[in-house]
N, C-alpha and C. Protein backbone atom coordinates (compact mmCIF):
# COMPACT_ATOMS: atom_id res chain seq x y z
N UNK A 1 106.67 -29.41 91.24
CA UNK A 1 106.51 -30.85 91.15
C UNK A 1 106.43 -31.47 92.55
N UNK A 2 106.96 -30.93 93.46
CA UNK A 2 107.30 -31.35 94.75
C UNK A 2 106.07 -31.08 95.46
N UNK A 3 105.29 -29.54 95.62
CA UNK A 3 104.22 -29.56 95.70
C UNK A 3 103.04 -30.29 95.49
N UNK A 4 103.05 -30.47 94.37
CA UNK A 4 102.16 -31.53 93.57
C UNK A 4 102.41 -33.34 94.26
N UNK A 5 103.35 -33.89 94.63
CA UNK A 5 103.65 -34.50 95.11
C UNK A 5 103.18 -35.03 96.52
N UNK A 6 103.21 -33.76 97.40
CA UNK A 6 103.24 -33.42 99.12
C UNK A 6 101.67 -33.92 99.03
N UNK A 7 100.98 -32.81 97.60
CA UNK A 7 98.98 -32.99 97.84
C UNK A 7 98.64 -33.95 97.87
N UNK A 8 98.87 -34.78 96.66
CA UNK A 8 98.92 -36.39 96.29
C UNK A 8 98.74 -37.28 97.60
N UNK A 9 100.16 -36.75 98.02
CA UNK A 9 100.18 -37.90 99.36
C UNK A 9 99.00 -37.29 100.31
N UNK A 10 98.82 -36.27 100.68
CA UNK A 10 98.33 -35.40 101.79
C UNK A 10 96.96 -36.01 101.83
N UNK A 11 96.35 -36.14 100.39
CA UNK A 11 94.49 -36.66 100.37
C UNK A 11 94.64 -38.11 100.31
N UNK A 12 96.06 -38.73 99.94
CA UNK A 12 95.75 -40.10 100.02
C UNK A 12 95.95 -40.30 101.41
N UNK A 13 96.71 -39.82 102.53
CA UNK A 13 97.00 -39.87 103.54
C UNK A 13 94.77 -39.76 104.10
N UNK A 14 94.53 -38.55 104.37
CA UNK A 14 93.57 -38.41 104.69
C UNK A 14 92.45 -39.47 104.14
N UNK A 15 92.58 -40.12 103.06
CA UNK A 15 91.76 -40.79 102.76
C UNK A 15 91.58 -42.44 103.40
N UNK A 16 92.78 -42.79 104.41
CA UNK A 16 93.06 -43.83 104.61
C UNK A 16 92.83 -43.59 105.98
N UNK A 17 93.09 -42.19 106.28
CA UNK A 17 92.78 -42.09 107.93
C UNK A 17 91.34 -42.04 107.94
N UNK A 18 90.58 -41.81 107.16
CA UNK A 18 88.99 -41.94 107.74
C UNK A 18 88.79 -43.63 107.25
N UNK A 19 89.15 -44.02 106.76
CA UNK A 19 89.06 -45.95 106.02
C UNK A 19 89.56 -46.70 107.53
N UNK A 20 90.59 -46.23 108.00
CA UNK A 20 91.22 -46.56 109.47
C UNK A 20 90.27 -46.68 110.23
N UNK A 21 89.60 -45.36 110.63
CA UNK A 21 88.46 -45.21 111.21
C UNK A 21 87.69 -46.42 111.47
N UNK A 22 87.11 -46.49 110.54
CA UNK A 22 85.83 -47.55 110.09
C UNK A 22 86.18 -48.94 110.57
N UNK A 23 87.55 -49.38 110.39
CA UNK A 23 88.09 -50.06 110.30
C UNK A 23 88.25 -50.74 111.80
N UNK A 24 88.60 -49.43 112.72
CA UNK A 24 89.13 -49.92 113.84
C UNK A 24 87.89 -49.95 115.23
N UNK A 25 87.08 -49.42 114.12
CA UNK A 25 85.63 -49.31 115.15
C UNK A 25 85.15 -50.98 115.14
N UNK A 26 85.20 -51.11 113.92
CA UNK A 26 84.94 -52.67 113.46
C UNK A 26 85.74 -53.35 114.35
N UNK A 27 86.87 -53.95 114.45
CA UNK A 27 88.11 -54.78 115.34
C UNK A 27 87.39 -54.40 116.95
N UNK A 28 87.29 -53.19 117.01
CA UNK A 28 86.86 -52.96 118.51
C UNK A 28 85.64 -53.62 118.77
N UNK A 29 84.42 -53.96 117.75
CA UNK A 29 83.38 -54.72 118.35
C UNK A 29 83.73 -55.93 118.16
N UNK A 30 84.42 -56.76 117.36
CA UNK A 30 84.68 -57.96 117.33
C UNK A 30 85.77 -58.50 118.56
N UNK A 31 86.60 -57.37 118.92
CA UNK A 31 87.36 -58.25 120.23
C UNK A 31 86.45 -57.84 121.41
N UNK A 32 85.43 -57.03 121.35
CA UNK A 32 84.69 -56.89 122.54
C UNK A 32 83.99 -58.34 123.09
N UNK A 33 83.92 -59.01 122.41
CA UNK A 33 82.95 -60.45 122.35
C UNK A 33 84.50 -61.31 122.89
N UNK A 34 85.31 -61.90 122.24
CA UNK A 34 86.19 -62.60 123.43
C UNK A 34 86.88 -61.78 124.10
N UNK A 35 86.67 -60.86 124.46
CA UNK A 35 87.27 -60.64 125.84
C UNK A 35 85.90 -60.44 127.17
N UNK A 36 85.22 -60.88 126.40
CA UNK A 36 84.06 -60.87 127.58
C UNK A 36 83.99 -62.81 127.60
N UNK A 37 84.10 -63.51 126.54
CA UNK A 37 83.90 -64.94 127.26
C UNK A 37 85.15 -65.22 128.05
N UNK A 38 86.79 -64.72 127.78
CA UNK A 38 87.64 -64.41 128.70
C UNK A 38 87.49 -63.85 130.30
N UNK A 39 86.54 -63.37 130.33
CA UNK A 39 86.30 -62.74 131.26
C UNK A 39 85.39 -64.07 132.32
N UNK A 40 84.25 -64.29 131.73
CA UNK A 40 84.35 -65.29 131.72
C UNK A 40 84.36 -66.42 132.06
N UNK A 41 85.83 -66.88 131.37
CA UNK A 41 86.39 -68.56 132.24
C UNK A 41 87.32 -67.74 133.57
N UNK A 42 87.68 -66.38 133.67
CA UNK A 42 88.30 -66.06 135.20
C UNK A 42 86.87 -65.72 136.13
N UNK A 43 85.61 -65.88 135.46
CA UNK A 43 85.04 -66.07 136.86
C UNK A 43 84.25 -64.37 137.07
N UNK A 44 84.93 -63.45 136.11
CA UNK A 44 84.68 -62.06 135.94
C UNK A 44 83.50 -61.74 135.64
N UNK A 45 82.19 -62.41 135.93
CA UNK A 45 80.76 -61.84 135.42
C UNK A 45 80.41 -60.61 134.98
N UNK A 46 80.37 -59.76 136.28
CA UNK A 46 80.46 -58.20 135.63
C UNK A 46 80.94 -57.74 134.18
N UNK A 47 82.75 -57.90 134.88
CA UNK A 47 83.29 -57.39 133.50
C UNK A 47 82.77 -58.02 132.09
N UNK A 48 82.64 -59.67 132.23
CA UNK A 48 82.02 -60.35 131.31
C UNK A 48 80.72 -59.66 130.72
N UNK A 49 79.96 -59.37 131.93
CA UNK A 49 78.44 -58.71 130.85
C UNK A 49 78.73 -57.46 130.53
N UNK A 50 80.01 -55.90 130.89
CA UNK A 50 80.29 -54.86 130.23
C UNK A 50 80.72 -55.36 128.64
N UNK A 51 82.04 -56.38 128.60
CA UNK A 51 82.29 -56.34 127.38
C UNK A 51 81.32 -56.83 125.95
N UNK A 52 80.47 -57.63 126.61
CA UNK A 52 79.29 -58.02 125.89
C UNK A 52 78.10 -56.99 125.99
N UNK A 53 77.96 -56.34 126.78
CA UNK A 53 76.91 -55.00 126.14
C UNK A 53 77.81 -53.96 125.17
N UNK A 54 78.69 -53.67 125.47
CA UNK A 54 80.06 -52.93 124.82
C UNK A 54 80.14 -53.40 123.36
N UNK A 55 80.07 -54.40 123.29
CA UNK A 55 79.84 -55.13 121.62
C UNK A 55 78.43 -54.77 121.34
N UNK A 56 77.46 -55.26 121.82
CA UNK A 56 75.88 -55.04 121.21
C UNK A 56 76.12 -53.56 121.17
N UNK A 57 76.40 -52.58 121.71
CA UNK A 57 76.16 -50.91 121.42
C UNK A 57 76.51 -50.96 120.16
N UNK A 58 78.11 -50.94 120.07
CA UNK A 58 78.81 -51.17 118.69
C UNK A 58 78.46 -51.99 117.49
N UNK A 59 77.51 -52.82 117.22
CA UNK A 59 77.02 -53.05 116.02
C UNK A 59 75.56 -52.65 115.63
N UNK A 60 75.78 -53.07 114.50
CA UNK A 60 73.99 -52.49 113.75
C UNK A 60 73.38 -53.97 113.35
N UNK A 61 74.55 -54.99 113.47
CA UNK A 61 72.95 -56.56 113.03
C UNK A 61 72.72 -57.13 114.01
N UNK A 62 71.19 -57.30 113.95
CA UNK A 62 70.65 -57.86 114.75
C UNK A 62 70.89 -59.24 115.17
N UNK A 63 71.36 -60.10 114.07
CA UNK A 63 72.00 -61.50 115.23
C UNK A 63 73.28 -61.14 116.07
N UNK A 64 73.97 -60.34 115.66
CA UNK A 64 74.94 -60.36 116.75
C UNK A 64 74.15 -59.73 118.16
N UNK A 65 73.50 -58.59 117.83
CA UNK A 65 72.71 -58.20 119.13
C UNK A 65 72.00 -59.17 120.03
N UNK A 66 71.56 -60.33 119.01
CA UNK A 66 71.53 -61.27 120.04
C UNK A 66 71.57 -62.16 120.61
N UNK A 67 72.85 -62.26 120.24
CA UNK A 67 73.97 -63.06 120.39
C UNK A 67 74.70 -62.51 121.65
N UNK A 68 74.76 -60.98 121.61
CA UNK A 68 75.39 -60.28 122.90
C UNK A 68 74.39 -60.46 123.80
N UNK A 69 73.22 -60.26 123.98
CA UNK A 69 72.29 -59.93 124.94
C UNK A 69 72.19 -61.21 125.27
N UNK A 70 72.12 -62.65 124.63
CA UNK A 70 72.05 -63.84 124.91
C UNK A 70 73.87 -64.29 125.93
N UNK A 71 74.83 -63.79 125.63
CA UNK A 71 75.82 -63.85 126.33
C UNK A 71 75.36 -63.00 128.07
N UNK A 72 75.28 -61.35 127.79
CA UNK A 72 74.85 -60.86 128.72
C UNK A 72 74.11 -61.20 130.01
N UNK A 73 72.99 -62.03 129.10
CA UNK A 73 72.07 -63.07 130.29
C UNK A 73 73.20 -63.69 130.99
N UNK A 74 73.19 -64.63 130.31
CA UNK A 74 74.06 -65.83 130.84
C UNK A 74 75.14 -65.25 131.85
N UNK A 75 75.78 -64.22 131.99
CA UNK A 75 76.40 -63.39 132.81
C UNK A 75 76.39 -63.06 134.08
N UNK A 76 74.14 -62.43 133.92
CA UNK A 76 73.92 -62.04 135.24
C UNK A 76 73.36 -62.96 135.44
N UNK A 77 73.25 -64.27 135.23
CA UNK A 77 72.64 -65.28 135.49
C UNK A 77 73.86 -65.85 136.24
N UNK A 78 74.95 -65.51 136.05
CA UNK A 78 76.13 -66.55 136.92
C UNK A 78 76.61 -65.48 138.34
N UNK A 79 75.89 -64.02 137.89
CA UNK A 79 76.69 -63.11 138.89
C UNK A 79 75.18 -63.44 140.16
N UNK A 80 74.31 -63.53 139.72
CA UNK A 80 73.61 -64.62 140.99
C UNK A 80 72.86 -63.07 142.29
N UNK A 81 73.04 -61.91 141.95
CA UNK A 81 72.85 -60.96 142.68
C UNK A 81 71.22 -60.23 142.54
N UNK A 82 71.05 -59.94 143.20
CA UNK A 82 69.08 -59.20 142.69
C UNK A 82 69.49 -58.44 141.90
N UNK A 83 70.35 -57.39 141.79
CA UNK A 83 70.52 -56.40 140.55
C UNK A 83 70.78 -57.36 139.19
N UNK A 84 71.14 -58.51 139.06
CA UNK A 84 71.40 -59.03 138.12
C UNK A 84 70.11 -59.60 137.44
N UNK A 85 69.33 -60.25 138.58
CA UNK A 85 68.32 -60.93 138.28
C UNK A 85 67.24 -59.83 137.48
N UNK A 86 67.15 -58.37 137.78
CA UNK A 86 66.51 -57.87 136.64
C UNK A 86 66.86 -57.50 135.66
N UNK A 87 68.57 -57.38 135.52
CA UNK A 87 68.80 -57.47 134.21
C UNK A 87 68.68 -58.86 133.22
N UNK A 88 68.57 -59.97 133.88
CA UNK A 88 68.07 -61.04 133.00
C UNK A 88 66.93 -60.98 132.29
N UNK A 89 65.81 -60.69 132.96
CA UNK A 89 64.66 -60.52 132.84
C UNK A 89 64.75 -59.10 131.19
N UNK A 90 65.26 -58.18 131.54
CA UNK A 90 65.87 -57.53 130.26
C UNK A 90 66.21 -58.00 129.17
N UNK A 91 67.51 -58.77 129.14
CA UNK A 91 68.67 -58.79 128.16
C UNK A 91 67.54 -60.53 127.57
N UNK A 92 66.76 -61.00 128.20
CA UNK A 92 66.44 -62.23 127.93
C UNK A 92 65.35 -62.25 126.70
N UNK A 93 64.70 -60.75 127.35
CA UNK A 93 63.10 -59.94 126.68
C UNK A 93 64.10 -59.50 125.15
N UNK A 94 65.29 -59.19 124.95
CA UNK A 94 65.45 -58.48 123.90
C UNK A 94 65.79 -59.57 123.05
N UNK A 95 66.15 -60.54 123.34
CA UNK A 95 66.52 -61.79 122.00
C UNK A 95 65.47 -62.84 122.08
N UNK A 96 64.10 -62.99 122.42
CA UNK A 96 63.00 -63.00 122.49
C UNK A 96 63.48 -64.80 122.87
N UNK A 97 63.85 -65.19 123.64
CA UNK A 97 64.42 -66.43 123.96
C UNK A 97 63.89 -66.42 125.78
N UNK A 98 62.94 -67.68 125.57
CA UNK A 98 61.90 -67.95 126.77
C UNK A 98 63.05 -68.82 127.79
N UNK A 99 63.16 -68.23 128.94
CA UNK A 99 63.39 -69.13 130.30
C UNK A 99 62.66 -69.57 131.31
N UNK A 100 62.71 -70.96 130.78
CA UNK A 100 61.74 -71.76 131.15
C UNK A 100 61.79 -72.18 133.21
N UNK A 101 61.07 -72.39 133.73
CA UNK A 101 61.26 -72.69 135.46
C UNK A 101 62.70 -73.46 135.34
N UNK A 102 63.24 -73.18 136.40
CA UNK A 102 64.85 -73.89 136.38
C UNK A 102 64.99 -73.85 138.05
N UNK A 103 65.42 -74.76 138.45
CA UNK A 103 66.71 -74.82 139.92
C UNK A 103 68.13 -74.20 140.12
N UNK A 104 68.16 -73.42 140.69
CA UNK A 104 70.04 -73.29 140.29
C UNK A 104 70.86 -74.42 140.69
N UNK A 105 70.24 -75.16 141.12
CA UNK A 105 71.13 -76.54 141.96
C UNK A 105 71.44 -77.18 140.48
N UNK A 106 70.70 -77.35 139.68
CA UNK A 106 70.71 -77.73 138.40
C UNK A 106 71.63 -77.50 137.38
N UNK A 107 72.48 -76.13 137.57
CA UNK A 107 73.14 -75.40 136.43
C UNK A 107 74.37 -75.55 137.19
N UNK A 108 75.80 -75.75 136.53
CA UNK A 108 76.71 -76.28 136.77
C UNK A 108 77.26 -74.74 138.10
N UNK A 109 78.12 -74.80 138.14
CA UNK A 109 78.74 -73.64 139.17
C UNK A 109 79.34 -72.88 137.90
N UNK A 110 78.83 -71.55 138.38
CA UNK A 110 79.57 -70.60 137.55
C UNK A 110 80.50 -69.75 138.06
């Protein structure tokens, strides 16, 4: 009976550790997104555009993808560096969202 007991638990055990799984992959792309606008308001661009590509890897729908890649821009658009400036040109091409001629004198300080 005790046996019978131990199995019971043993596959329900296993059955919750792969449900966990799923579970915690999920939580991991959803806090990937505020801890990159966290990132952020300290001014952290970089880290800001890792945790926001870090989220777009991790999902499969396409508005969040571009929703990340639309964050991402905005990122290397504040990190202001030539390596950044072609990743704009990238992350801008993938959520099919046109940037139009602009000043940077224009856009608040990031």
């Amino acid at each position: 009976m005790l046996l019978m007991h131990f199995l019971e638990n043993k596959v329900t055990f296993e059955l919750t550790r792969s449900e966990f799984v799923k579970a915690q992959q999920a939580c991991e792309r959803v806090i990937e997104m505020p801890r990159g606008h966290y990132a952020h308001s300290l001014a952290c661009f970089d880290e800001e555009a890792f945790h926001f590509i870090e989220s777009l890897k991790q999902t499969e729908r396409k508005s969040i993808q571009s929703m990340c890649h639309a964050y991402a821009t905005v990122s290397y658009i504040c990190s202001s560096d030539a390596e950044s400036s072609s990743k704009v040109n990238f992350h801008s091409s993938k959520f099919n969202f046109f940037f139009y001629s602009f000043n940077k004198n224009e856009f608040l300080s990031c």
